[in-house]
C-alpha atoms as a PDB file:
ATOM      1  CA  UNK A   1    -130.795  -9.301  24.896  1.00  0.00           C
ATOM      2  CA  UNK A   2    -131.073 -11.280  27.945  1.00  0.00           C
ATOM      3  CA  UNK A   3    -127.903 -12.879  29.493  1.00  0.00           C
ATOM      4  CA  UNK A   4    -127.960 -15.587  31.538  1.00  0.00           C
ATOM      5  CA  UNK A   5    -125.835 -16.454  34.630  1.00  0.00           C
ATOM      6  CA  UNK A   6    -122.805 -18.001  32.880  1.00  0.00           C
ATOM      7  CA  UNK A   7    -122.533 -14.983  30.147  1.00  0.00           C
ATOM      8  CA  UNK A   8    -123.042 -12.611  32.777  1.00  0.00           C
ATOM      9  CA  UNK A   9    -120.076 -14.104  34.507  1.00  0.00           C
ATOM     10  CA  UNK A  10    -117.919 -14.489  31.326  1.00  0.00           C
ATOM     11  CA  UNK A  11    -118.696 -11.030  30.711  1.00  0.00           C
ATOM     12  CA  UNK A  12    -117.157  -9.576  34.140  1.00  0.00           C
ATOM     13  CA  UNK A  13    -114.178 -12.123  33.645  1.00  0.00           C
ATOM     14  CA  UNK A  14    -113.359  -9.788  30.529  1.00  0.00           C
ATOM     15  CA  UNK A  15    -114.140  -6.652  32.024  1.00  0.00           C
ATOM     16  CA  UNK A  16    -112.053  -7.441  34.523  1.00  0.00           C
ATOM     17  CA  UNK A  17    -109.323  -8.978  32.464  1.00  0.00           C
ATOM     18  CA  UNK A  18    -109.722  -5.817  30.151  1.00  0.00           C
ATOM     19  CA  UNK A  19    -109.240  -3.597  33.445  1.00  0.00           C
ATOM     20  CA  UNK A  20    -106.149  -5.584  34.906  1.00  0.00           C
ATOM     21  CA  UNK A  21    -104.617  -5.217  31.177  1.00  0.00           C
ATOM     22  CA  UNK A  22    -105.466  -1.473  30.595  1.00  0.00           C
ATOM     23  CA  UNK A  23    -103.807  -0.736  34.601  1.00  0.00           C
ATOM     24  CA  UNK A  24    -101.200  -2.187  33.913  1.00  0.00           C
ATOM     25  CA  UNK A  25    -100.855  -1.257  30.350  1.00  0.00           C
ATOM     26  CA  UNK A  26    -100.762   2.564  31.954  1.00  0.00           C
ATOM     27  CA  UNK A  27     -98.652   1.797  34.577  1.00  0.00           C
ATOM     28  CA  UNK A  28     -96.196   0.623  32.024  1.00  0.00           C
ATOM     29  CA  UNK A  29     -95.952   3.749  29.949  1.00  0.00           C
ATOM     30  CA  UNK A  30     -95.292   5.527  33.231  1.00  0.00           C
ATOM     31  CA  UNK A  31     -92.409   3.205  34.406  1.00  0.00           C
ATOM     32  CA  UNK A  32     -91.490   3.537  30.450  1.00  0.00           C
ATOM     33  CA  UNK A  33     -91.555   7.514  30.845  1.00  0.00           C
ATOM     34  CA  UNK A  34     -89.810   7.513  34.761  1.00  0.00           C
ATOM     35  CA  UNK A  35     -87.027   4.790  32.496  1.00  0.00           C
ATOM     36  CA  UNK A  36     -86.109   7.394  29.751  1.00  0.00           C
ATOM     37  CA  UNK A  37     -85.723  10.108  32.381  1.00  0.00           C
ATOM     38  CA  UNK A  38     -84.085   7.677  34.812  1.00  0.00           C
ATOM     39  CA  UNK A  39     -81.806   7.052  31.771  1.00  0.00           C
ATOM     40  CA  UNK A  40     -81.232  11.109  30.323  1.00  0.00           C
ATOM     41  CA  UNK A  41     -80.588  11.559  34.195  1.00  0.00           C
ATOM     42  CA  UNK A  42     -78.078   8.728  34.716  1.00  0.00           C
ATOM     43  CA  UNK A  43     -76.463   9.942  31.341  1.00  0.00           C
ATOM     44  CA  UNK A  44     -75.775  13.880  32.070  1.00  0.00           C
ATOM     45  CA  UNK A  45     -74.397  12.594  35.908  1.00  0.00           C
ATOM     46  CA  UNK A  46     -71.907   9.740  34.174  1.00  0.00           C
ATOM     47  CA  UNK A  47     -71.029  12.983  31.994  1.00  0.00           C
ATOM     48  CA  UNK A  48     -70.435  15.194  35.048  1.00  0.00           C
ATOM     49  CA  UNK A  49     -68.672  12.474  36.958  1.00  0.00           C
ATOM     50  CA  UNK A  50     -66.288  11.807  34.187  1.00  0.00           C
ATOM     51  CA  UNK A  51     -65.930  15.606  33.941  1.00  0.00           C
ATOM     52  CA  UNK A  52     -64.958  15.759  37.944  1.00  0.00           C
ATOM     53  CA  UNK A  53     -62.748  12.844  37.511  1.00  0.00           C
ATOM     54  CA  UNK A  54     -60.988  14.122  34.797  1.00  0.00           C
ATOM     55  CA  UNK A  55     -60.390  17.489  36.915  1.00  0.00           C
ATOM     56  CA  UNK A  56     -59.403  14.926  40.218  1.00  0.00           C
ATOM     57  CA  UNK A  57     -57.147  13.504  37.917  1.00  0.00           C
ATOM     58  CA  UNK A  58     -55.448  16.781  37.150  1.00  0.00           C
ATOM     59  CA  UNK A  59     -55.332  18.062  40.621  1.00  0.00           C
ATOM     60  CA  UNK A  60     -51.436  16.259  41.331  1.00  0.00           C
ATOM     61  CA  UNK A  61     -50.370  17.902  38.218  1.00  0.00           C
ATOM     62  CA  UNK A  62     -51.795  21.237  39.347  1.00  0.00           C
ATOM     63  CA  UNK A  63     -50.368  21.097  42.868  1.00  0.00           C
ATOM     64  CA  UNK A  64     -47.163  20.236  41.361  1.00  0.00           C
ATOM     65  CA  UNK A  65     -47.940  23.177  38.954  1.00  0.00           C
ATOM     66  CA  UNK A  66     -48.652  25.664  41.595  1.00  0.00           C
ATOM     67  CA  UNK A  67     -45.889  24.815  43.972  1.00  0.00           C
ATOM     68  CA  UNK A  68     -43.580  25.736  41.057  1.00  0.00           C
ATOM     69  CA  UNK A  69     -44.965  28.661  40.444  1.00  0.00           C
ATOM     70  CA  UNK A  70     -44.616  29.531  43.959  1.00  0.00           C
ATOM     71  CA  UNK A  71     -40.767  28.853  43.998  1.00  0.00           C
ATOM     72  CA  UNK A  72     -40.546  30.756  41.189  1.00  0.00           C
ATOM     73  CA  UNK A  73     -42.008  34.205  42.682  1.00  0.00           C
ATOM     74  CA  UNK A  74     -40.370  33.139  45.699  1.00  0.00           C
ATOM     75  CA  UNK A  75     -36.979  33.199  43.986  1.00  0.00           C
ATOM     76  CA  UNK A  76     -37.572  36.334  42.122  1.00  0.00           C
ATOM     77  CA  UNK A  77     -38.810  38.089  45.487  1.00  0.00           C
ATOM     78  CA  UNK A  78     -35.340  37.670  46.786  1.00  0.00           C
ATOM     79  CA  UNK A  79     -33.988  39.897  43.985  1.00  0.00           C
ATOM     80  CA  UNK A  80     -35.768  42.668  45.943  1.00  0.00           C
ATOM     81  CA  UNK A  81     -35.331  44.434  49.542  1.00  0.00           C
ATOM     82  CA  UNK A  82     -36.938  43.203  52.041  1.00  0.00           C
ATOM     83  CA  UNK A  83     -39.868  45.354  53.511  1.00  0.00           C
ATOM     84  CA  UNK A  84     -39.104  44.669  57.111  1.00  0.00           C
ATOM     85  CA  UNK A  85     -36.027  47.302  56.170  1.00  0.00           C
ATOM     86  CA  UNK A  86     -37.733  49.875  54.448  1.00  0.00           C
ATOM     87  CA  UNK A  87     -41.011  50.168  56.811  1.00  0.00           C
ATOM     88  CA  UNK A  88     -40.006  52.971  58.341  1.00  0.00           C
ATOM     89  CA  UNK A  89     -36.688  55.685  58.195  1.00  0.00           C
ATOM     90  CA  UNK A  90     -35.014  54.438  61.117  1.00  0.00           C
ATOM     91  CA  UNK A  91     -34.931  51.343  59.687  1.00  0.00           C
ATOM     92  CA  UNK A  92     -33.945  51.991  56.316  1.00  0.00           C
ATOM     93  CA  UNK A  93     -30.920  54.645  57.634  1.00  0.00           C
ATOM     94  CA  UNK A  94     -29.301  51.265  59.615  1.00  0.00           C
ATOM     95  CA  UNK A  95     -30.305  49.300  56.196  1.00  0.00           C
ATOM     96  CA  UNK A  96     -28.293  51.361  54.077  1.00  0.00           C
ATOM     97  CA  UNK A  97     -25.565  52.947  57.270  1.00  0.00           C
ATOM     98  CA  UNK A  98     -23.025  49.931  56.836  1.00  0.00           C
ATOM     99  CA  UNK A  99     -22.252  50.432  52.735  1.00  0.00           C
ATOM    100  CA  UNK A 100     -20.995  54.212  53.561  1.00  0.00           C
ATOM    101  CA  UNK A 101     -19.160  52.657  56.822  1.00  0.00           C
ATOM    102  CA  UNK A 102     -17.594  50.289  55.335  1.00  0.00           C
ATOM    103  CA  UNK A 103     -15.825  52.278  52.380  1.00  0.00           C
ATOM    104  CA  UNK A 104     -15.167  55.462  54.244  1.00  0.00           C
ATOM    105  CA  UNK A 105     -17.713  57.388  52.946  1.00  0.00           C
ATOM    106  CA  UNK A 106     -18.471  60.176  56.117  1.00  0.00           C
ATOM    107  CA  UNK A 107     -22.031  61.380  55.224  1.00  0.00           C
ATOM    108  CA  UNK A 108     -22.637  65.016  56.281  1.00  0.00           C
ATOM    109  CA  UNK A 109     -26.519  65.625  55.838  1.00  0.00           C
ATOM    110  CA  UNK A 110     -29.480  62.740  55.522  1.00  0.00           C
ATOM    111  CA  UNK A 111     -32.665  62.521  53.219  1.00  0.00           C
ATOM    112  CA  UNK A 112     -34.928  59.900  53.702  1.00  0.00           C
ATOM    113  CA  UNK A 113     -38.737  59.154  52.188  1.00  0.00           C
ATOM    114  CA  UNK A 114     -41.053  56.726  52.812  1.00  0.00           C
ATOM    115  CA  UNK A 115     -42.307  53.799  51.136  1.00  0.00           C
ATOM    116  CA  UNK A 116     -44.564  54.923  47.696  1.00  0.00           C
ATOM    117  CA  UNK A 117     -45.694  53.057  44.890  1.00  0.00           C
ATOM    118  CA  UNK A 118     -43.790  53.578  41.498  1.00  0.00           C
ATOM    119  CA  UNK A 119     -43.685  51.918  37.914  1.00  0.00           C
ATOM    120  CA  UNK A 120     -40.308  50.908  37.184  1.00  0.00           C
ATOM    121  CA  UNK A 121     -38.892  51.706  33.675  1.00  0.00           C
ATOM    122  CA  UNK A 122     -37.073  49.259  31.135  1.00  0.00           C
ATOM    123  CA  UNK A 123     -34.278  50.013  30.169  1.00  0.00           C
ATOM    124  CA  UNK A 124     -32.842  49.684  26.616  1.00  0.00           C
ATOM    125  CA  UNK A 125     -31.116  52.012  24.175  1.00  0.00           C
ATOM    126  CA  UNK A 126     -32.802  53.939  21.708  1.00  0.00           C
ATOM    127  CA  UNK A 127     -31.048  54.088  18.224  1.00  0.00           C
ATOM    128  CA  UNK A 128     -30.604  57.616  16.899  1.00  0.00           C
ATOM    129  CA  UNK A 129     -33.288  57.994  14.163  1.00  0.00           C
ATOM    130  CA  UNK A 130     -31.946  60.239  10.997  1.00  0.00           C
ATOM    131  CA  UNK A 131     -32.919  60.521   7.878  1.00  0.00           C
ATOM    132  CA  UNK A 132     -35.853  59.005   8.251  1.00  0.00           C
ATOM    133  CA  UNK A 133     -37.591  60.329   4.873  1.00  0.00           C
ATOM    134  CA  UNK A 134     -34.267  59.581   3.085  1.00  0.00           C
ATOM    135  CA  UNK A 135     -34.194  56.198   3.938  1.00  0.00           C
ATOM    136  CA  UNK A 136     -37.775  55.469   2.765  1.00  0.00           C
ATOM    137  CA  UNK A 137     -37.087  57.236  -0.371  1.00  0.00           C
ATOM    138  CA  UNK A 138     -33.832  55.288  -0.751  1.00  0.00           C
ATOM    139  CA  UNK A 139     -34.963  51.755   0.698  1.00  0.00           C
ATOM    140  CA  UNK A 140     -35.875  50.129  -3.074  1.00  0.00           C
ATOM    141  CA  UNK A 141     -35.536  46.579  -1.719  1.00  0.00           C
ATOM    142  CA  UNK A 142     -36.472  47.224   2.163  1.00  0.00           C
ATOM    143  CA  UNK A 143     -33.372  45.843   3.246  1.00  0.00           C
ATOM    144  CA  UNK A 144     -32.612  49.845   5.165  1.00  0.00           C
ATOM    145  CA  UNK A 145     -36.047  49.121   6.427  1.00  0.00           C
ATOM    146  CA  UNK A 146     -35.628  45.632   8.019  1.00  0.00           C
ATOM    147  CA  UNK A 147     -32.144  46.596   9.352  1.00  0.00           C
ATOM    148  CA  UNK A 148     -33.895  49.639  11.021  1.00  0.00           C
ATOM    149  CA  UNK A 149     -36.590  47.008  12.593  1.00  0.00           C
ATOM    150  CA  UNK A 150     -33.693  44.756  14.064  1.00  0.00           C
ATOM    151  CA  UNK A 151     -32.119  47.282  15.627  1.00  0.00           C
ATOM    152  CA  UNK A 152     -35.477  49.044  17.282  1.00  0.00           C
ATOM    153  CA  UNK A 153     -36.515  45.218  18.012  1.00  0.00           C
ATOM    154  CA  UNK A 154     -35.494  45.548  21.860  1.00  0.00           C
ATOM    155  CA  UNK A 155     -36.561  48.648  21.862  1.00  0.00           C
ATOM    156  CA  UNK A 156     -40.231  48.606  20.783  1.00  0.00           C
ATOM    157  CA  UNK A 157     -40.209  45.433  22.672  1.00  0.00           C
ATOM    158  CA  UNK A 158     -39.618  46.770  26.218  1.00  0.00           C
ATOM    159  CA  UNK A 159     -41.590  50.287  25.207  1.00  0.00           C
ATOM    160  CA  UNK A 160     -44.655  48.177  24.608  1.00  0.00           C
ATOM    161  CA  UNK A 161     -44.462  46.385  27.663  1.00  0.00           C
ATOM    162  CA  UNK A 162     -46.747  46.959  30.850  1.00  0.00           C
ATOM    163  CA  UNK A 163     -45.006  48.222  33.600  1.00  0.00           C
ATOM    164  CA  UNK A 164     -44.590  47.006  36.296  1.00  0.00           C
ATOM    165  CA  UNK A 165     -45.858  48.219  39.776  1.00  0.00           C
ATOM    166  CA  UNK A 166     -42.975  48.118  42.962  1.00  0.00           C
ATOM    167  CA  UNK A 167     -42.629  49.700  46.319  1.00  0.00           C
ATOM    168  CA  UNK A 168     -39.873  52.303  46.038  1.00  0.00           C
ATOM    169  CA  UNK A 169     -38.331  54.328  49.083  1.00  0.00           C
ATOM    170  CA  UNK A 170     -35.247  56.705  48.587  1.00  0.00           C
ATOM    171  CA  UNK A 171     -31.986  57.115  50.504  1.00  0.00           C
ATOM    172  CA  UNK A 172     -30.087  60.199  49.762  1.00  0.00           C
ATOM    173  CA  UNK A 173     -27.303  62.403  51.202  1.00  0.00           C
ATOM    174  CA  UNK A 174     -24.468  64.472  51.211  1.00  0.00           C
ATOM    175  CA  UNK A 175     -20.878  63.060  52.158  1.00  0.00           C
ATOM    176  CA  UNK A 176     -16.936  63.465  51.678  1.00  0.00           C
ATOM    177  CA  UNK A 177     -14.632  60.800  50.680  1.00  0.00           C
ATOM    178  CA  UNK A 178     -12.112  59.646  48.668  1.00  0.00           C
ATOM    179  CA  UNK A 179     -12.524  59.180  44.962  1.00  0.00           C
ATOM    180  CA  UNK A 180     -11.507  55.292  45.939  1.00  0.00           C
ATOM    181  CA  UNK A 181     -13.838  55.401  48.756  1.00  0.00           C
ATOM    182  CA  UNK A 182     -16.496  56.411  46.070  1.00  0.00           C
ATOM    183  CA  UNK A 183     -16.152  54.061  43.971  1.00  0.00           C
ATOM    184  CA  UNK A 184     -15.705  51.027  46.097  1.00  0.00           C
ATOM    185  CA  UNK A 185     -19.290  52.760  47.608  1.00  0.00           C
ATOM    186  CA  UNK A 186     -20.917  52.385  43.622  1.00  0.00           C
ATOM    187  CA  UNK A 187     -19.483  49.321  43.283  1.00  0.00           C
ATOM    188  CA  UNK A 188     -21.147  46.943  46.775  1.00  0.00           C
ATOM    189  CA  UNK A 189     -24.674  49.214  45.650  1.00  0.00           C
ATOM    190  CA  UNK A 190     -23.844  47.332  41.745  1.00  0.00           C
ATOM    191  CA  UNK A 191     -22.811  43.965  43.032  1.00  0.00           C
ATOM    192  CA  UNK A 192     -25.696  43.987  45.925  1.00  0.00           C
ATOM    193  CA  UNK A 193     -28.157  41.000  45.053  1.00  0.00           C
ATOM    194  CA  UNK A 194     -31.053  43.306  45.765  1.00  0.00           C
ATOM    195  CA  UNK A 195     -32.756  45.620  43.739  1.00  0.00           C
ATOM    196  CA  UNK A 196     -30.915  49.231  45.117  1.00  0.00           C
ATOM    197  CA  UNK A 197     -30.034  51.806  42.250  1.00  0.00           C
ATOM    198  CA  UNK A 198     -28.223  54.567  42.014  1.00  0.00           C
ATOM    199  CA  UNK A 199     -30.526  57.484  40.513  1.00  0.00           C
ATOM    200  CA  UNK A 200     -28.093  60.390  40.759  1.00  0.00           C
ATOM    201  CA  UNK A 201     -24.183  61.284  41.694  1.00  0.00           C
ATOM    202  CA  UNK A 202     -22.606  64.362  41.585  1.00  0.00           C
ATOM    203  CA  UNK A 203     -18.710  64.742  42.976  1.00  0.00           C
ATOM    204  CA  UNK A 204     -16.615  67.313  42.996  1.00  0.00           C
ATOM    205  CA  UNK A 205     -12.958  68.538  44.752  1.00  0.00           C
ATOM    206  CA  UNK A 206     -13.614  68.863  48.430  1.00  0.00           C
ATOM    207  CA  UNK A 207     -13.687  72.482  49.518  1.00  0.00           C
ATOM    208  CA  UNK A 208     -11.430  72.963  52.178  1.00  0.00           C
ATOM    209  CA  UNK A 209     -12.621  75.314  54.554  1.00  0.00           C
ATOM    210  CA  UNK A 210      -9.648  78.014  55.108  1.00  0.00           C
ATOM    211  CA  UNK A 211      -8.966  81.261  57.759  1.00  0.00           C
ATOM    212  CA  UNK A 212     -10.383  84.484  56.391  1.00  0.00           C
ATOM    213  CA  UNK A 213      -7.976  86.662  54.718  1.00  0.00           C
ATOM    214  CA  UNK A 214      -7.894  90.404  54.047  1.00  0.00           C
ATOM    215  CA  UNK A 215      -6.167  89.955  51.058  1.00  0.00           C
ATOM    216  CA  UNK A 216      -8.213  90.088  47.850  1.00  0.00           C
ATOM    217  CA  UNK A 217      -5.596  87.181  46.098  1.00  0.00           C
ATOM    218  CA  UNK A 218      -6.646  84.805  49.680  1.00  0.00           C
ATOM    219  CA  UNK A 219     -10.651  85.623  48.258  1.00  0.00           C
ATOM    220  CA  UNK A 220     -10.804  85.155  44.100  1.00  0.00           C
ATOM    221  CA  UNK A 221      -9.329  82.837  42.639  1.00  0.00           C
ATOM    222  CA  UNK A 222      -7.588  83.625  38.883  1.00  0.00           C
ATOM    223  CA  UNK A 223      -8.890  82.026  35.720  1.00  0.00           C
ATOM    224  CA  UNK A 224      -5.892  80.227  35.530  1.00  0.00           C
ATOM    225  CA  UNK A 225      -6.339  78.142  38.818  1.00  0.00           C
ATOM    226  CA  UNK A 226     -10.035  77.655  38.326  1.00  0.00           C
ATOM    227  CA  UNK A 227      -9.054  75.735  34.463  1.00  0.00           C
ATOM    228  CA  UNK A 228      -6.253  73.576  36.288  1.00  0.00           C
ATOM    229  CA  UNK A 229      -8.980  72.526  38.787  1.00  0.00           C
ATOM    230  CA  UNK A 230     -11.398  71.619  35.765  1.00  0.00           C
ATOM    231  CA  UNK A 231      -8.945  69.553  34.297  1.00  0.00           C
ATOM    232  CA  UNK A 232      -7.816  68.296  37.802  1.00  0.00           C
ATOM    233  CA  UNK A 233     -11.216  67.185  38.659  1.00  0.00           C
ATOM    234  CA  UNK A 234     -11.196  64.908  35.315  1.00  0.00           C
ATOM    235  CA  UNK A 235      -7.925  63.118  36.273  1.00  0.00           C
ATOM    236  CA  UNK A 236      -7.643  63.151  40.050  1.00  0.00           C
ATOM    237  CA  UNK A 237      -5.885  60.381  42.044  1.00  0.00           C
ATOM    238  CA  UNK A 238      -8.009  58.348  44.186  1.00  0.00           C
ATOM    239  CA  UNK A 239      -6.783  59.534  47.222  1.00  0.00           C
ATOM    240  CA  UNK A 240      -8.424  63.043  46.318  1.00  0.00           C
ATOM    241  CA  UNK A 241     -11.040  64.371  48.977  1.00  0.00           C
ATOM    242  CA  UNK A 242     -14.256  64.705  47.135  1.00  0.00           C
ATOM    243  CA  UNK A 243     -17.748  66.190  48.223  1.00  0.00           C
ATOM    244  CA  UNK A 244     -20.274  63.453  47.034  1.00  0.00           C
ATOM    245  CA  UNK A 245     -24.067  63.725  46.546  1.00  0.00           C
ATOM    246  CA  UNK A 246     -26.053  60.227  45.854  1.00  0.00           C
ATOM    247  CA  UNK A 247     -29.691  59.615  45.537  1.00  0.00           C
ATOM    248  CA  UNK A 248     -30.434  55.878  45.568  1.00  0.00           C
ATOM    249  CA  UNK A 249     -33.832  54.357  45.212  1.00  0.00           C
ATOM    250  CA  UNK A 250     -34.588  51.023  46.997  1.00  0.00           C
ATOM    251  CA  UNK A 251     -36.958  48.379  45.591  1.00  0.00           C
ATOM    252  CA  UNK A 252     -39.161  45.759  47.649  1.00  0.00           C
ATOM    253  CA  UNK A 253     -42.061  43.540  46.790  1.00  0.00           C
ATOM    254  CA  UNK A 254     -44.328  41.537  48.941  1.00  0.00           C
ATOM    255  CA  UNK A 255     -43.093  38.008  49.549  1.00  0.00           C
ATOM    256  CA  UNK A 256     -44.806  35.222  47.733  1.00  0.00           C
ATOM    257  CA  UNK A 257     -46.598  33.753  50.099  1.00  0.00           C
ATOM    258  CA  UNK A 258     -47.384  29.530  49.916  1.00  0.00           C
ATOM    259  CA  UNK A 259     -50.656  28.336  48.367  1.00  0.00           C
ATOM    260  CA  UNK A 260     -52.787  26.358  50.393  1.00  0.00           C
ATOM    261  CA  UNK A 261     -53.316  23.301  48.488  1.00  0.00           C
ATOM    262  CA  UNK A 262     -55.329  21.686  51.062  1.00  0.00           C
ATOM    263  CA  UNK A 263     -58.703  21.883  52.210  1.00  0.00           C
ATOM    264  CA  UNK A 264     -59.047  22.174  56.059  1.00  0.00           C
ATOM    265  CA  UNK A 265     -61.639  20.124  57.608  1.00  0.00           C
ATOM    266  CA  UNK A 266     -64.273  22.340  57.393  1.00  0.00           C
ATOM    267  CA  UNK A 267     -64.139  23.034  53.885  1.00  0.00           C
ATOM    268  CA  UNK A 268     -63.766  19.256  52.764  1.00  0.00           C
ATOM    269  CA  UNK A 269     -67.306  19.105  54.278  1.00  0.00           C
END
């Protein structure tokens, strides 16, 4: 078939119309396509932005949160000795020098050790456990049972618990004083607002040191003498003389130190 001038121009009208239409038909399911991924896009970051928001939102609360915190171990960290008078012996023996100066107590020989790591104990009392098949055999209505669990409560509690780690060092030494002195001594190391203990304390009746004799009465003692000064030791007055022996243990921590709950320059950017 044979076209003529006008159908041959109709016909590339149409081809070109058909072109135009199919270009811009596929440049329409592209945009379409780029749209849905535009919009899956636009979705997940208005999901993350509400997410940060929410966590901006929080961060007053937080700061408040963490500041409170930080009072708190602050606080407790007073409880303990400081390390700046532990850090070394010389330090520690002026630390601890003005409790035994100022009740009297005249120390005759010096042990100190260094700072060491320790887990400090709980302490709690631990009911005496008898009978313990009897009162199974016995406990019809497990009231013995549930009595025996109340009392053990604290106990179990505090056995079960993780220790805690401290920094201990240890003043100890031999002394003479009066049984006042003493106790004045035990009580400032009990009403202290630091964390010092008393770990051991053995007393006894100041030997006098006396001129040799020849005689063998000046050199034994009888049986008699040595049973009054058992029974003496039990009720003496507190102006008696004593020989004293104390080991004390000394707890610090490191201080809390404060959060920093702002970004310096170069870490805002």
């Amino acid at each position: 078939m044979k076209l003529n001038y006008r159908d041959k121009v109709i016909l590339g009208v149409f081809l070109a119309i058909v072109i135009v239409v199919a270009g811009y038909l596929a440049l329409i399911k592209g945009k379409t396509a780029d749209i849905k991924t535009h919009k899956s896009t636009l979705s997940t970051k208005q999901s993350e932005e509400s997410k940060v928001k929410a966590q901006i939102a929080r961060i007053p609360g937080l700061k408040e949160d963490i500041t409170t915190s930080a009072k708190e171990a602050n606080d407790i960290t007073k409880n303990f000795v400081k390390m700046a008078n532990v850090q070394n012996t010389p330090t520690l023996d002026q630390y601890m020098q003005h409790y035994a100066d100022k009740n009297g107590i005249r120390l005759d020989s010096l042990e100190l050790t260094g700072m060491t790591d320790t887990e400090l104990a709980y302490y709690y009392i631990e009911p005496l456990e008898v009978g313990e098949d009897l009162r199974t055999v016995s406990d019809l209505s497990g009231k013995l049972q549930a009595n025996y669990d109340e009392e053990n409560a604290e106990k179990n509690q505090l056995e079960n618990r993780e220790k805690e780690t401290l920094i201990q060092t240890q003043y100890a030494f031999t002394a003479h004083g009066t049984k006042e002195h003493l106790w004045n001594f035990m009580s400032d190391i009990e009403n202290c607002k630091e964390a010092i203990i008393i770990n051991e304390l053995h007393f006894a009746l100041r030997e006098e040191e006396e001129e040799e004799e020849d005689t063998e009465e000046a050199t034994v003692a009888s049986d008699e003498e040595e049973e009054e000064k058992q029974l003496y030791i039990t009720n003496f007055e507190d102006d008696t003389e004593l020989d004293i022996q104390v080991v004390i243990s000394l707890y610090s921590v490191y201080d809390a130190q404060a959060p920093a709950l702002e970004l310096s320059t170069e870490e805002a950017e």
